[in-house]
Protein backbone atom coordinates (compact mmCIF):
# COMPACT_ATOMS: atom_id res chain seq x y z
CA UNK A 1 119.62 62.10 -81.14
CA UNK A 2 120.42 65.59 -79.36
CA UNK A 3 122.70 67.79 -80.88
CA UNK A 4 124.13 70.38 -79.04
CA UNK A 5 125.69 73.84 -80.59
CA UNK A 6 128.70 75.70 -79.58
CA UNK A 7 129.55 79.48 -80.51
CA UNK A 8 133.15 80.90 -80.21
CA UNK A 9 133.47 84.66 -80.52
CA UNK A 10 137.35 84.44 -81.10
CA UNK A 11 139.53 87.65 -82.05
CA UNK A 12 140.20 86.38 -85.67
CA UNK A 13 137.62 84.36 -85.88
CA UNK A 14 133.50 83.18 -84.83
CA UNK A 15 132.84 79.27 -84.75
CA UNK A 16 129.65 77.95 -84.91
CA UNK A 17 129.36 73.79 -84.61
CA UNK A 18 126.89 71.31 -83.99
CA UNK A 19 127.81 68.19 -82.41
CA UNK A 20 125.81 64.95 -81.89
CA UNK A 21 125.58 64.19 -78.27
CA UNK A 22 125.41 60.65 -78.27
CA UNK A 23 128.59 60.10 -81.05
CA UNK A 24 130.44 63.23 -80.54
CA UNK A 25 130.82 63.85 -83.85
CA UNK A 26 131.08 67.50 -85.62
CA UNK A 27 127.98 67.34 -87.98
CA UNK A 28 127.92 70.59 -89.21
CA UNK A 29 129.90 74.03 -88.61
CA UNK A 30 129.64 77.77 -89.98
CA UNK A 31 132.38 80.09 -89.74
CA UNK A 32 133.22 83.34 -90.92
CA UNK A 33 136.25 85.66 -90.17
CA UNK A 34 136.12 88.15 -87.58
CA UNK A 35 136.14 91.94 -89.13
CA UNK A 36 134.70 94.11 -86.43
CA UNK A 37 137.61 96.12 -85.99
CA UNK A 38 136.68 99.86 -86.15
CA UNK A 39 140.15 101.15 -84.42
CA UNK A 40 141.03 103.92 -86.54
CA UNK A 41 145.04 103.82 -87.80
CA UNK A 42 145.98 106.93 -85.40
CA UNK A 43 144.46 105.24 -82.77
CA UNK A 44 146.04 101.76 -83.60
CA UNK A 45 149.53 103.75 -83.39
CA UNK A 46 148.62 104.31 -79.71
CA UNK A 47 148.33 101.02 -78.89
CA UNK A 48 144.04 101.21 -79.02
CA UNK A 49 141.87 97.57 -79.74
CA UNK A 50 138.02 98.88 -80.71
CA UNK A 51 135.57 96.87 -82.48
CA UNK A 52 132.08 96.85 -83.11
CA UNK A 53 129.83 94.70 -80.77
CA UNK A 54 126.75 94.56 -82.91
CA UNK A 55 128.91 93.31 -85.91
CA UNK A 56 130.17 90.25 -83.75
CA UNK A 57 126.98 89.70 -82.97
CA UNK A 58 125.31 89.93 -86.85
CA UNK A 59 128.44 87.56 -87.78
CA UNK A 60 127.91 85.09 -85.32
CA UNK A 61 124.51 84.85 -86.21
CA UNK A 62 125.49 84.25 -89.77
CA UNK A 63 127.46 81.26 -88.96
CA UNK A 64 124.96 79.81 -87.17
CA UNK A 65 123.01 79.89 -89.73
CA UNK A 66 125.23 78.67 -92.17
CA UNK A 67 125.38 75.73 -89.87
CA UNK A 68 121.65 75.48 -89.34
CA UNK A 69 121.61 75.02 -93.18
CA UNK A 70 124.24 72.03 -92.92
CA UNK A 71 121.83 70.35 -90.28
CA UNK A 72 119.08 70.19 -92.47
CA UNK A 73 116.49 68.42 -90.58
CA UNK A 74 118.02 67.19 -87.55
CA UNK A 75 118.01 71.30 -86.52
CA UNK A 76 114.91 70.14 -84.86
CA UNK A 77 117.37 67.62 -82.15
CA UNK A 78 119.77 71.01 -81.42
CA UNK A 79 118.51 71.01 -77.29
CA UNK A 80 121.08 73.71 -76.72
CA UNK A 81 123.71 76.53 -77.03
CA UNK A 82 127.41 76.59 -75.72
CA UNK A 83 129.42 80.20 -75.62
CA UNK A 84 132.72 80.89 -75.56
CA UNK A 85 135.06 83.76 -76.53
CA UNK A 86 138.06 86.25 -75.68
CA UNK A 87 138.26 87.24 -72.33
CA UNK A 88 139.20 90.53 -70.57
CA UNK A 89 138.13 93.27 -72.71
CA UNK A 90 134.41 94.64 -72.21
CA UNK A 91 131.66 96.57 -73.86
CA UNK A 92 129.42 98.98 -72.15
CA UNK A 93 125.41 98.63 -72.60
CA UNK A 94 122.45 100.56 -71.71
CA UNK A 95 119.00 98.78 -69.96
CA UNK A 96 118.09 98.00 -73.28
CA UNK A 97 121.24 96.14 -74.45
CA UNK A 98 122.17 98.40 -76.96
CA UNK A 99 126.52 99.15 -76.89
CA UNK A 100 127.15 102.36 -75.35
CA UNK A 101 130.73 101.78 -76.20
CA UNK A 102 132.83 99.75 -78.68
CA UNK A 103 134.29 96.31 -77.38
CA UNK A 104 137.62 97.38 -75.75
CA UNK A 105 139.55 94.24 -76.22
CA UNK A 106 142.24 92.27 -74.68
CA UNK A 107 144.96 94.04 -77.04
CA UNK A 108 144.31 97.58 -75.77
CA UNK A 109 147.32 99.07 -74.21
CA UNK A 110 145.45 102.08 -73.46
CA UNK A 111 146.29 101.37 -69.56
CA UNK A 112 149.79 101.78 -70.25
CA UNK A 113 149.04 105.40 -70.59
CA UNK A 114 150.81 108.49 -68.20
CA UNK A 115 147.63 109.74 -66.25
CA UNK A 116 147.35 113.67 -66.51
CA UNK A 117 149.62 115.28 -64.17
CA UNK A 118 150.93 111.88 -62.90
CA UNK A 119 153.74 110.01 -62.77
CA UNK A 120 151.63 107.02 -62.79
CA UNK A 121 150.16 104.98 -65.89
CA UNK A 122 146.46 104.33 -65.12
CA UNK A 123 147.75 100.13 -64.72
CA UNK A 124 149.70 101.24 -62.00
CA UNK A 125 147.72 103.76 -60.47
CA UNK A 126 144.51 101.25 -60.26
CA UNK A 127 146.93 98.37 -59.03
CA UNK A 128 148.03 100.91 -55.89
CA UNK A 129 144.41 101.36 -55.75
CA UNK A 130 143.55 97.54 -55.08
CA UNK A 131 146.09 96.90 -53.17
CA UNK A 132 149.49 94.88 -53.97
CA UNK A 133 148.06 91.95 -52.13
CA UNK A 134 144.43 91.70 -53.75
CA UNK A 135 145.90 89.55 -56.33
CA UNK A 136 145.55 86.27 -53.60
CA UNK A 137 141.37 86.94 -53.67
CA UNK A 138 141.26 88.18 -57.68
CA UNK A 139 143.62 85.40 -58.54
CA UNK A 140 146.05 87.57 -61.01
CA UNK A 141 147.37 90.87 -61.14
CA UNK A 142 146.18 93.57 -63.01
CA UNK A 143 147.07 93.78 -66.92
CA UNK A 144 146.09 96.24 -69.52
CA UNK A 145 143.21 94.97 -71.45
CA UNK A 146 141.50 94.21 -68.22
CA UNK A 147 137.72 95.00 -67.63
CA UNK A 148 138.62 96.41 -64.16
CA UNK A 149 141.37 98.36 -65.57
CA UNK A 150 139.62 99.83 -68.64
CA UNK A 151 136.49 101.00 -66.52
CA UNK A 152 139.23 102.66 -63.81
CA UNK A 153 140.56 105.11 -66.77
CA UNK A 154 137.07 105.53 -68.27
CA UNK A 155 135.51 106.84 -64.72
CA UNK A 156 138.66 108.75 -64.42
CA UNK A 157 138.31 110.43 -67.31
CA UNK A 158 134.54 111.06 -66.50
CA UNK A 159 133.55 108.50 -70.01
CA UNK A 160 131.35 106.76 -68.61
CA UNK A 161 127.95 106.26 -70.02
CA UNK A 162 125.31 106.94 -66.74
CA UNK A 163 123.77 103.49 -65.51
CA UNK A 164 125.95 101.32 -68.29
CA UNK A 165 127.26 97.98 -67.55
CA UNK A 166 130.35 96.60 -68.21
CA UNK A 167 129.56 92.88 -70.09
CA UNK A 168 132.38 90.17 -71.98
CA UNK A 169 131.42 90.21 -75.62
CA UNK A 170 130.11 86.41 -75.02
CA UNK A 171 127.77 88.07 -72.00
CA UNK A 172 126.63 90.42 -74.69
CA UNK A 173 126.05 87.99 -76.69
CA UNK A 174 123.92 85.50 -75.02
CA UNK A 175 121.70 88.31 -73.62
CA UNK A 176 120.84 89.41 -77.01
CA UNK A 177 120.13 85.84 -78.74
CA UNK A 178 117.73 85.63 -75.48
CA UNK A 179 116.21 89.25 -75.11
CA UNK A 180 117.26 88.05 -71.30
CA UNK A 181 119.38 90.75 -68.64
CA UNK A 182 123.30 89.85 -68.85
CA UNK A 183 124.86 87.52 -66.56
CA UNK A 184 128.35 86.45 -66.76
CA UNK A 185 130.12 83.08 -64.89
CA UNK A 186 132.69 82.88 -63.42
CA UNK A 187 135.43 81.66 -65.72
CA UNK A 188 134.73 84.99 -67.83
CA UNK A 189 134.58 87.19 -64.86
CA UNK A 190 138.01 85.66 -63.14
CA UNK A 191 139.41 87.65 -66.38
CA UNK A 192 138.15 91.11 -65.03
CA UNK A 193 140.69 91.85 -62.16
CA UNK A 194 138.14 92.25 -59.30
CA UNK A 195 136.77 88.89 -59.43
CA UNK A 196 137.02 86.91 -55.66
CA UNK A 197 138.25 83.46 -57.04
CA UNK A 198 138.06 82.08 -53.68
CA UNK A 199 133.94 83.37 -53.70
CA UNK A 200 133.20 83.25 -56.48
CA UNK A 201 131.62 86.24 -56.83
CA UNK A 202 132.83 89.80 -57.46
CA UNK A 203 135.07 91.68 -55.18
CA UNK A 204 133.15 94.62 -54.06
CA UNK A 205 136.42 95.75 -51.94
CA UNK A 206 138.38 96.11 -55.11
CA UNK A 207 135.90 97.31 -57.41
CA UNK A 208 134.77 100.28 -54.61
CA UNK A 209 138.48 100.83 -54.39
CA UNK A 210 138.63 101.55 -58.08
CA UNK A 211 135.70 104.13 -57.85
CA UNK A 212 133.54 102.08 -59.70
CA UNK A 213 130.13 100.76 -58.71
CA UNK A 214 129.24 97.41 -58.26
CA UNK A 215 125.89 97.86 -60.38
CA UNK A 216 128.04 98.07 -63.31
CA UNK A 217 128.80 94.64 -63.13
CA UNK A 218 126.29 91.43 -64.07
CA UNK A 219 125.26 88.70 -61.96
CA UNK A 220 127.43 85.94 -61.81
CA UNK A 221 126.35 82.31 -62.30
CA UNK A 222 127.18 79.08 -62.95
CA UNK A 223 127.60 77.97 -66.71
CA UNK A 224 124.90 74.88 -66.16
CA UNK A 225 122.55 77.89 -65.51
CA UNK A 226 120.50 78.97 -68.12
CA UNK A 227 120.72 82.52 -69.33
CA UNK A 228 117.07 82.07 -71.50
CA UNK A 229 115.96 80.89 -74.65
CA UNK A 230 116.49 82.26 -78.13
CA UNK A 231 113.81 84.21 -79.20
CA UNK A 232 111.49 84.21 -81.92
CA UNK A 233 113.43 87.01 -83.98
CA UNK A 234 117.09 85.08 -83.77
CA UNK A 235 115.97 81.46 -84.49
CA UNK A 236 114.92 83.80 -88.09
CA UNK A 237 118.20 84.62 -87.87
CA UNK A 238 120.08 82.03 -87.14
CA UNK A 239 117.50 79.14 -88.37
CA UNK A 240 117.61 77.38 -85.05
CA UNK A 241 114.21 76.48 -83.05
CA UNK A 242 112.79 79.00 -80.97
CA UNK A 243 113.10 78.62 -77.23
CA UNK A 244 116.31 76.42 -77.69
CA UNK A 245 118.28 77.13 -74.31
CA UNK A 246 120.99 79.35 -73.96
CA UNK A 247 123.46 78.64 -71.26
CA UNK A 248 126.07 81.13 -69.19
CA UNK A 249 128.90 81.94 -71.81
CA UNK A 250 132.34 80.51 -70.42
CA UNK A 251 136.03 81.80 -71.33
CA UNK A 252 137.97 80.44 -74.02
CA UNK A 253 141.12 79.43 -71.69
CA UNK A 254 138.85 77.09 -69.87
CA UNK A 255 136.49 76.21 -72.99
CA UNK A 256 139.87 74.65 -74.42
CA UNK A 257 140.69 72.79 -71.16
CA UNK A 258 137.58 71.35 -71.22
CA UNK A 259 137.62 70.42 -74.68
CA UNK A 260 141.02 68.82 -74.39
CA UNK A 261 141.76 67.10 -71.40
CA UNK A 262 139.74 63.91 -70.55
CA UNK A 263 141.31 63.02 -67.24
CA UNK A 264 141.64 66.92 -65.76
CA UNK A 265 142.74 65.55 -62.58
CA UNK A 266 146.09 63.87 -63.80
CA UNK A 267 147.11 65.85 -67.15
CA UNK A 268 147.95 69.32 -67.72
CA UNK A 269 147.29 71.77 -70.83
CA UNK A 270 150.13 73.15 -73.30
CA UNK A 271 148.81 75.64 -76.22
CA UNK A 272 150.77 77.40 -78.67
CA UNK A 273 148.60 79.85 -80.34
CA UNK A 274 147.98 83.54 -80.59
CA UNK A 275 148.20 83.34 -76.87
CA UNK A 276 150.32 80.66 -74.78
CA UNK A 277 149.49 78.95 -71.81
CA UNK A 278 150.46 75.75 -69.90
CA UNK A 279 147.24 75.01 -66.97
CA UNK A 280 146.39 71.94 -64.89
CA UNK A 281 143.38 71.55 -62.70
CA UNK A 282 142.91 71.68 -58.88
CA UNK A 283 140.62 71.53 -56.69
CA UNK A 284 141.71 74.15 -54.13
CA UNK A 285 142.81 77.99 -54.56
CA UNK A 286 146.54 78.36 -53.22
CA UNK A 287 148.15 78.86 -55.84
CA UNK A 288 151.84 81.80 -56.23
CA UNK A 289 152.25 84.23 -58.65
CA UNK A 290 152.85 85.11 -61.52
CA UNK A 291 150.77 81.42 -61.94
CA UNK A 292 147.15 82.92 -61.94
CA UNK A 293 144.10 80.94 -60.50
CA UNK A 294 141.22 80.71 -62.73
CA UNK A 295 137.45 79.61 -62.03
CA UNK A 296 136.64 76.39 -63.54
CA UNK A 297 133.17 76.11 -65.12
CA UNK A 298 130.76 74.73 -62.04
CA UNK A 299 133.43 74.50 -59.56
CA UNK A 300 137.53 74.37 -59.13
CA UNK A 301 140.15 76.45 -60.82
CA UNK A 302 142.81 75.79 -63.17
CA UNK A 303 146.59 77.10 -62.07
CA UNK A 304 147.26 78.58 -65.87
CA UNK A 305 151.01 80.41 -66.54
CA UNK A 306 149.70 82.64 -69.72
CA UNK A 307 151.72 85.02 -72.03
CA UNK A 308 151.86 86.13 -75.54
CA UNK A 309 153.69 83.73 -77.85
CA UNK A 310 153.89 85.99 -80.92
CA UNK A 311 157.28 87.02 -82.20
């Protein structure tokens, strides 16, 4: 029978399982804690999130392969591989996928920052920039931790890396295990800020407004789309076949919606965690702040009310 493998590149921790298509059953799983961090302790005290994107990826692998071990023979039936992960944050990479930056997370609070000579953080400067309105096409408001927000203070400050782009770890992550270019879909890239929900495609309007370029940003597709197939050096790695498919990473929010709620039309969401957030499904995009709209994997949003439920 097909088994099919799903990765999670969460902020305390990577999940690897393998689950039997036809039973649903978990038949094997590798995990392994998540200790990328590399934000020194004076930069911790000003708020900074930094981590190491080739680490992720090395301990990702490793649980994959600790799971490839628990599959024993049936590796052979995987026929393909699920990502998810944290949203928001970004890492910067050259043409040849190699981070030209660490992984700014979600926690940063870098944007909370006076600008030089300003009376203005750089969150409140780039939200002037977009406009007060632009949250009805990016489906949220700006936060700090945000892609669109983090690249706004690095261009400022003239720190960005010449012809980077701007990928979600999970983006960074499939590309490598496939040696393919980065795309992202759009439940990861409704996290940026200057994602057009209603499109669903990115908002050139707000990311020109920003002073960024649009070729910093990946192409956007669906997550039954097929970002390659893992190559011959990371099925060594990770013990899974060669040429298994890789498919367009989604974000966690919606991964847990998905993994959740059977009847998405007639039950809503509540999680406690880390993060908190109460979400239902809909078909169509009105939706009134602060409730954000959030791209659904292959069509529809979710209306999600999210905040921090740490005391």
């Amino acid at each position: 029978m097909p088994v099919l493998v799903g990765v999670d590149l969460g902020t305390t921790k990577i999940t690897s399982i393998a689950v039997d298509a036809s039973s649903g059953e978990i038949v094997a799983i590798g995990s392994a804690t998540n200790d990328a961090n590399i934000t020194s302790d004076a930069d911790r005290a000003r708020s900074r999130s930094e981590w190491q994107a080739e680490k992720i990826f090395a301990a990702a692998c490793r649980c994959l392969a600790q799971m490839s071990q628990q599959l024993g023979s049936k590796v052979s039936d995987v026929a393909g591989i699920g990502v998810t992960g944290q949203q928001h944050g970004m890492v910067l990479v050259d043409a040849e996928l190699r981070p030209v930056s660490p992984l700014i997370n979600w926690q940063d609070r870098r944007a909370l920052d006076r600008m030089p000579d300003s009376d203005l953080t750089w969150l409140e400067a780039a939200r002037a920039a977009i406009g007060h309105e632009a949250w009805h096409r990016t489906g949220c408001w700006l936060h700090p931790g945000f892609m669109a927000v983090t690249l706004f203070e690095l261009a400022e400050r003239h720190a960005l890396p010449a012809s980077s782009r701007a990928l979600f770890i999970m983006d960074y992550f499939t590309a490598a295990l496939t040696g393919q270019p980065p795309i992202t879909e759009p439940s990861c890239a409704g996290s940026s800020g200057v994602f057009d929900v209603r499109l669903r495609d990115w908002n050139d309007d707000a990311i020109k407004a920003l002073g960024l370029s649009p070729s910093l940003f990946p192409e956007v597709r669906e997550a039954n789309e097929l970002v390659g197939r893992l190559t011959e050096e990371h099925a060594r790695s990770t013990g899974l076949p060669a040429g298994t498919p890789v498919f367009a990473a989604i974000g966690d929010h919606q991964a847990s919606f998905l993994g959740s709620v059977a009847d998405r039309r007639n039950s809503v969401l509540v999680n406690v965690g880390t993060g908190a957030q109460v979400a239902m499904f809909t078909d169509g995009v009105e939706f009134v702040a602060p409730i954000e709209l959030r791209p659904f994997p292959c069509g529809g949003n979710l209306l999600s009310n999210v905040g921090l439920a740490g005391g």
